[in-house]
C-alpha atoms as a PDB file:
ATOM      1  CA  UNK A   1       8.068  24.464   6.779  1.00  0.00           C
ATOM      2  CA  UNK A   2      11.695  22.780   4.821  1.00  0.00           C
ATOM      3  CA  UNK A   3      12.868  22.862   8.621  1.00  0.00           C
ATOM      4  CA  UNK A   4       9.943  21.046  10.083  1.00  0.00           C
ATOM      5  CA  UNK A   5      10.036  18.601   6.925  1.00  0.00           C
ATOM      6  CA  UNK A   6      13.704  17.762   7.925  1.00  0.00           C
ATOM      7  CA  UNK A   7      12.967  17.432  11.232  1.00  0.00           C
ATOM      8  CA  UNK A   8      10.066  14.928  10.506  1.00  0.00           C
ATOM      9  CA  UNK A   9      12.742  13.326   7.973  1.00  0.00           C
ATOM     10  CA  UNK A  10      15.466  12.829  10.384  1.00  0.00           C
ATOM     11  CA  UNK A  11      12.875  11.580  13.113  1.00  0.00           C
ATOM     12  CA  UNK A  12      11.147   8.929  10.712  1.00  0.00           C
ATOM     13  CA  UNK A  13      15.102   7.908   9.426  1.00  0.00           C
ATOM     14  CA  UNK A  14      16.226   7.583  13.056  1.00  0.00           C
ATOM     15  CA  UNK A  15      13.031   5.180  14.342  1.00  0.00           C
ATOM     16  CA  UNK A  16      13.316   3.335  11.285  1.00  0.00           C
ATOM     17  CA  UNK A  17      17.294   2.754  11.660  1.00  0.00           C
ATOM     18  CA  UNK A  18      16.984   1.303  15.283  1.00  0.00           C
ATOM     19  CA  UNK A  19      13.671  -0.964  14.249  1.00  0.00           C
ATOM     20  CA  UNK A  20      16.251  -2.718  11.535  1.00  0.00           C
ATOM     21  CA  UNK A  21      18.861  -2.560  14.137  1.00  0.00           C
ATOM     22  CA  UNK A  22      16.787  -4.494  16.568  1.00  0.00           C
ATOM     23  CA  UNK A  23      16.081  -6.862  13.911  1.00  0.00           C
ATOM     24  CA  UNK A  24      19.924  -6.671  12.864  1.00  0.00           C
ATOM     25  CA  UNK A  25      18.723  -5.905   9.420  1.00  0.00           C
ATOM     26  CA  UNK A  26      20.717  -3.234   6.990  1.00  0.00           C
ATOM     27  CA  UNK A  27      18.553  -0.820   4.350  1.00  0.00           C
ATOM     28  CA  UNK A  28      19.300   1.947   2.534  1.00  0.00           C
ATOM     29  CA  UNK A  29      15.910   4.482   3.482  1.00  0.00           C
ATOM     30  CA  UNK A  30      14.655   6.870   0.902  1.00  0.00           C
ATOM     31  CA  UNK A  31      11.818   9.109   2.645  1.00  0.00           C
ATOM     32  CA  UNK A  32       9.751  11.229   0.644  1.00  0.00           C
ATOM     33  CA  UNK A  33       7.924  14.720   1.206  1.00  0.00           C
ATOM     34  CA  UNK A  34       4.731  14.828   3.097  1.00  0.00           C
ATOM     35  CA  UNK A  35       1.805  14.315   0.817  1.00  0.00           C
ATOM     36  CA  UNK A  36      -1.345  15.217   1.920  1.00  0.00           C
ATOM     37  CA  UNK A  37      -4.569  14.533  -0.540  1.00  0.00           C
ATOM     38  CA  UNK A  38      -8.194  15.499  -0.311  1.00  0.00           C
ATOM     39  CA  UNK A  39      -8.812  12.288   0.339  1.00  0.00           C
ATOM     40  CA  UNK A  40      -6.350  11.722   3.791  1.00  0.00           C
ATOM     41  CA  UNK A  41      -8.355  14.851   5.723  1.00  0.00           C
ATOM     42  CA  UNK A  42      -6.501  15.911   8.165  1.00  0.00           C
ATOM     43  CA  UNK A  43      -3.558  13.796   8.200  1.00  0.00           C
ATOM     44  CA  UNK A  44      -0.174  13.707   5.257  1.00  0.00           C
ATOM     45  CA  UNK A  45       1.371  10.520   3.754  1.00  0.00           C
ATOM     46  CA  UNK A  46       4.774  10.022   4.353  1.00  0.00           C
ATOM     47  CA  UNK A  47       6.698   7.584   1.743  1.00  0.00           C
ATOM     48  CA  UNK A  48       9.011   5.556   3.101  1.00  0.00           C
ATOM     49  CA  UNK A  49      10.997   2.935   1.068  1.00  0.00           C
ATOM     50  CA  UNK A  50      13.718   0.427   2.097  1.00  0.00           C
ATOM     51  CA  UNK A  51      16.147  -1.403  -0.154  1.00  0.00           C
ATOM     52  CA  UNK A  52      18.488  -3.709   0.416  1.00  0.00           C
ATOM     53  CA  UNK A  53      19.277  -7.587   0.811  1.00  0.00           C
ATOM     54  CA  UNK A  54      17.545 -10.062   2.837  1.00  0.00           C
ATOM     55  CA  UNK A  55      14.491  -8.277   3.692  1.00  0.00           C
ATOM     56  CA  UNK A  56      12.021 -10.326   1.794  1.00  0.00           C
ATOM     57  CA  UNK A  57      11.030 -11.688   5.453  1.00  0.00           C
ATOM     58  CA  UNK A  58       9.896  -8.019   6.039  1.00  0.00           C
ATOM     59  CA  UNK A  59       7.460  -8.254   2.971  1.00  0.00           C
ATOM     60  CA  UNK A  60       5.463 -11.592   4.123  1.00  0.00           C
ATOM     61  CA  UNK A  61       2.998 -13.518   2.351  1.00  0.00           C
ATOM     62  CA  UNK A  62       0.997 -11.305  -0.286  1.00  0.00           C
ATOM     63  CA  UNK A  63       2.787  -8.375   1.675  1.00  0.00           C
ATOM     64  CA  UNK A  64       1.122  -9.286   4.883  1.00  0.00           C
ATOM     65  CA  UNK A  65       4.553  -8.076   7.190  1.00  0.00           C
ATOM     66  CA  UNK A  66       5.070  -5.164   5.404  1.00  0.00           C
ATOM     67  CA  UNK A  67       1.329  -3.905   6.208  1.00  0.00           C
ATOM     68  CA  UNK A  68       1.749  -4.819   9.574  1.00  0.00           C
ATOM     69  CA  UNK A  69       5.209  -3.426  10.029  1.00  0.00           C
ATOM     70  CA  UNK A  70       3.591  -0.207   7.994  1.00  0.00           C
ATOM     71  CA  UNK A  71       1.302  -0.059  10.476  1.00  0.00           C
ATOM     72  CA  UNK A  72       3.927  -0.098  13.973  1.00  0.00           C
ATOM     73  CA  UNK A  73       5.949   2.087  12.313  1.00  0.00           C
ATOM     74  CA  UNK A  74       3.297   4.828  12.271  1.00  0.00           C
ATOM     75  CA  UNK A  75       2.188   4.057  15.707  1.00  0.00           C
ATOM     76  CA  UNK A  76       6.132   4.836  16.695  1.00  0.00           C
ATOM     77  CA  UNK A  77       6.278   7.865  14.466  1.00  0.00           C
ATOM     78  CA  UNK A  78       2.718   9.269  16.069  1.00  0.00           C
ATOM     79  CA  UNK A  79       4.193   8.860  19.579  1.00  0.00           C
ATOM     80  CA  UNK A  80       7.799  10.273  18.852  1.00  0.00           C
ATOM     81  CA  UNK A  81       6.023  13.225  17.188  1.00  0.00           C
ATOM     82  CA  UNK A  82       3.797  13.457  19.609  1.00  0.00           C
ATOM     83  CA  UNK A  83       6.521  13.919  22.421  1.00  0.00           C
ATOM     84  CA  UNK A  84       8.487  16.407  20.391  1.00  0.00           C
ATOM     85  CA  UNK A  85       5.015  18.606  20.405  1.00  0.00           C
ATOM     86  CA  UNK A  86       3.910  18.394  16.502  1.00  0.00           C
ATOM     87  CA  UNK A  87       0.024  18.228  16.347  1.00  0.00           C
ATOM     88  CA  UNK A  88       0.466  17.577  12.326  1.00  0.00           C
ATOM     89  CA  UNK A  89      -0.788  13.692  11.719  1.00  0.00           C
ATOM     90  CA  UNK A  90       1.307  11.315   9.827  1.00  0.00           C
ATOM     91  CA  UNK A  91       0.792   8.209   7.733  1.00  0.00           C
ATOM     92  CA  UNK A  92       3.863   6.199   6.993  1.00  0.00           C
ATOM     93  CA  UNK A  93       3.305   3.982   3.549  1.00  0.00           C
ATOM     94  CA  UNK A  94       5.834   1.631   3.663  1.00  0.00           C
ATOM     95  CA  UNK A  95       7.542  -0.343   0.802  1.00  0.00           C
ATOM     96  CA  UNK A  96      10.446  -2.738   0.637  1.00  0.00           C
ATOM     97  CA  UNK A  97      12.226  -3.293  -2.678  1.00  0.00           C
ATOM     98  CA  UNK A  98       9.809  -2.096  -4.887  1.00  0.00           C
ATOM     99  CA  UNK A  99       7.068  -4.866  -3.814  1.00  0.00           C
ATOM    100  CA  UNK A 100       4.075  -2.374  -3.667  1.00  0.00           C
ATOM    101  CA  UNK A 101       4.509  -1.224  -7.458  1.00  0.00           C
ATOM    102  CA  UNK A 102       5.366  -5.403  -8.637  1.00  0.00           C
ATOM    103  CA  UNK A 103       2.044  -6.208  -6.748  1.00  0.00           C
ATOM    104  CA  UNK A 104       0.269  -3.422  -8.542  1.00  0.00           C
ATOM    105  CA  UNK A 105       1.792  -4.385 -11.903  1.00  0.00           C
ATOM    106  CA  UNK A 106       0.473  -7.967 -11.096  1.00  0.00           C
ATOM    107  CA  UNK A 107      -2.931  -7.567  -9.985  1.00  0.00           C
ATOM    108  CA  UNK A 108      -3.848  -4.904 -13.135  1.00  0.00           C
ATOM    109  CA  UNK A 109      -2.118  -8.181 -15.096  1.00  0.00           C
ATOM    110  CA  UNK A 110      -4.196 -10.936 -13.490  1.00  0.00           C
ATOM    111  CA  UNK A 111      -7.101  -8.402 -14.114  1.00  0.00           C
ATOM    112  CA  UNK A 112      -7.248  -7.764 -17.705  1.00  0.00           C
ATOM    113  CA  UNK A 113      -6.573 -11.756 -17.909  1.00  0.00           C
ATOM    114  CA  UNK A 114      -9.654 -12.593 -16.074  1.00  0.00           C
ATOM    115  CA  UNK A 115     -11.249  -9.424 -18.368  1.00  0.00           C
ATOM    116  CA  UNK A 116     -10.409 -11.428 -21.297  1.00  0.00           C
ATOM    117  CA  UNK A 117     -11.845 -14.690 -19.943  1.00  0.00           C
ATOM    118  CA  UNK A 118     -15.260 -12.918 -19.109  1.00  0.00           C
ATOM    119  CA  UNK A 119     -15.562 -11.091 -22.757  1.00  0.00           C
ATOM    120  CA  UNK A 120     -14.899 -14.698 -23.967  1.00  0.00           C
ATOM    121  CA  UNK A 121     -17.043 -16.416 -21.842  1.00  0.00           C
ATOM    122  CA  UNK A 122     -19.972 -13.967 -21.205  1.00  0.00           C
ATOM    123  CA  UNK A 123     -19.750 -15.372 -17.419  1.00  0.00           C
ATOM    124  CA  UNK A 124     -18.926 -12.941 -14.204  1.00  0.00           C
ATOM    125  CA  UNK A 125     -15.445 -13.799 -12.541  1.00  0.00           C
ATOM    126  CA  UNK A 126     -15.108 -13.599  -9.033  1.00  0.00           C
ATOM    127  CA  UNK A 127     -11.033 -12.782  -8.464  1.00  0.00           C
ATOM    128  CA  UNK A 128      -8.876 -14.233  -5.419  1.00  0.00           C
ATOM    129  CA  UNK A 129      -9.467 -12.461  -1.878  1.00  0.00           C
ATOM    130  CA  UNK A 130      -7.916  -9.476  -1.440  1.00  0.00           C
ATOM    131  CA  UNK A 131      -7.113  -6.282   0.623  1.00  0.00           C
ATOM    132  CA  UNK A 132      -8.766  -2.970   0.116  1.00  0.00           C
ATOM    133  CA  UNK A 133      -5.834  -1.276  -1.377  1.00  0.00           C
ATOM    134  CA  UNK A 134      -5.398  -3.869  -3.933  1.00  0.00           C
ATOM    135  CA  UNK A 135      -8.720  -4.092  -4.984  1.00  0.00           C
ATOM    136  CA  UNK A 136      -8.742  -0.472  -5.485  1.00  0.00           C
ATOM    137  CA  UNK A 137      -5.828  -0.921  -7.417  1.00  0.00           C
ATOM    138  CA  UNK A 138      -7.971  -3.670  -9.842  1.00  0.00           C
ATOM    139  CA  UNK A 139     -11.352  -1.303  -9.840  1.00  0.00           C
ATOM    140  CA  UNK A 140      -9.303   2.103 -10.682  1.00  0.00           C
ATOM    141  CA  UNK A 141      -7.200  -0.317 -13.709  1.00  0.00           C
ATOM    142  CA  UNK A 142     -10.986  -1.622 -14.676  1.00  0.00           C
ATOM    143  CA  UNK A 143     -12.634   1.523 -14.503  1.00  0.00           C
ATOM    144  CA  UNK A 144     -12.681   2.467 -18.360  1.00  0.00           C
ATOM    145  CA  UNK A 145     -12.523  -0.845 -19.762  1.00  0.00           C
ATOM    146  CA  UNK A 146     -15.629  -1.342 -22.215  1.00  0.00           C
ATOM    147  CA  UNK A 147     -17.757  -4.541 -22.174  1.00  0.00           C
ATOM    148  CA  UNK A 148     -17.372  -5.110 -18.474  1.00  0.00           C
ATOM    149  CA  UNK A 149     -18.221  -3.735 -14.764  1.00  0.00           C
ATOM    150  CA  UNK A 150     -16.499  -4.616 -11.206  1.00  0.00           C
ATOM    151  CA  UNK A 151     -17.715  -4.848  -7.929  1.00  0.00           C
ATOM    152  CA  UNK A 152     -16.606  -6.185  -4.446  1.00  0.00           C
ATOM    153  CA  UNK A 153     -18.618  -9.047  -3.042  1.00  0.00           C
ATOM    154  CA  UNK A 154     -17.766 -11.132   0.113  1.00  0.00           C
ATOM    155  CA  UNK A 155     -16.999  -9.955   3.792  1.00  0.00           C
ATOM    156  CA  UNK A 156     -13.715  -9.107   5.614  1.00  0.00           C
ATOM    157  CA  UNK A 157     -10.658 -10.910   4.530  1.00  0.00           C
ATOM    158  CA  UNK A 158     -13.108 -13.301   1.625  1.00  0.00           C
ATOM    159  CA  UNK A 159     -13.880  -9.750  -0.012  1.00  0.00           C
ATOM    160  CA  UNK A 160     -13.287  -9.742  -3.941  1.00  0.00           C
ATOM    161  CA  UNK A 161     -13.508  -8.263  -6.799  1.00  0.00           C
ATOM    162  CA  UNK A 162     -15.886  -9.340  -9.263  1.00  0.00           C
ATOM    163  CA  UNK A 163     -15.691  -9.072 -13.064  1.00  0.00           C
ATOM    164  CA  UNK A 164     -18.956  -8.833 -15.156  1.00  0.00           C
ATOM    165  CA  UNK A 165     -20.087  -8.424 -18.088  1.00  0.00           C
ATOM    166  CA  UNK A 166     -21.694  -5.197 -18.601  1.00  0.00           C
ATOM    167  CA  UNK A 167     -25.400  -6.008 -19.510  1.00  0.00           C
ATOM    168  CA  UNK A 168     -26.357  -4.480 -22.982  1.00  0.00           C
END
């Protein structure tokens, strides 16, 4: 299994070194161990990270590059792995300079404020659009707050979180 792991880590290292090389980009690339959850089924996370100047173009507006880049990445790791004959299933999550965790730390921020302003107000609070992963983040940070109850309203892209107050 540690051999197959290296392998998969060498592999993942190597595509990820030419993409930046194509895009004449330089990163330092931490890869973690496979993860696999009860939750991912029949596939294992792989965490990649990249650090390193000028790469702020790779994150994107709200990290909208880095998802899709995320997202070829895997498709290129799938069909590498696929050609050197491992049926295992990978998911590469992707960050860039710690942006995933500072995104996290701001949306369970911008939460509690708007949790405040509905406690004080007695009004529901519908939050900014958002993707699924981030409103996760805000329901699992919400989840044992007292006073208050979230849910997700809107469709595709407009889909929100909203902030209520818990009826008595």
């Amino acid at each position: 299994m540690a051999k197959k792991e290296n392998d998969l880590k060498k592999i993942t290292e190597s595509l990820i070194q030419d993409f930046l090389t194509q895009l004449g980009l330089d990163a330092e690339i931490t890869i973690g161990e496979p993860v696999n959850t009860t939750e991912s089924g029949d596939f294992s996370y792989l965490n990649v990270t990249l650090t390193g100047e000028n790469l702020g173009e790779l994150i994107g507006f709200r990290g909208n590059m880095l998802d899709s880049i995320q997202t070829i990445l895997g498709l290129i790791l799938t069909k590498t792995l696929s050609k050197e004959d491992v049926t295992e299933k990978y998911r590469i999550i992707l960050d860039i300079n710690d942006y995933r965790k500072q995104r996290a730390d701001y949306l369970v921020s911008y939460a509690l404020r708007a949790v405040d302003e509905v406690l004080n107000s007695g009004q529901p609070m519908e939050l900014s659009p958002m993707k699924p992963s981030e409103r996760r983040i805000v329901h699992m940070a919400l989840k044992e707050t007292k006073g208050i109850v979230t849910s997700s309203a809107g469709e595709g892209e407009n889909r929100r979180v909203v902030i209520s107050p818990k009826s008595k």
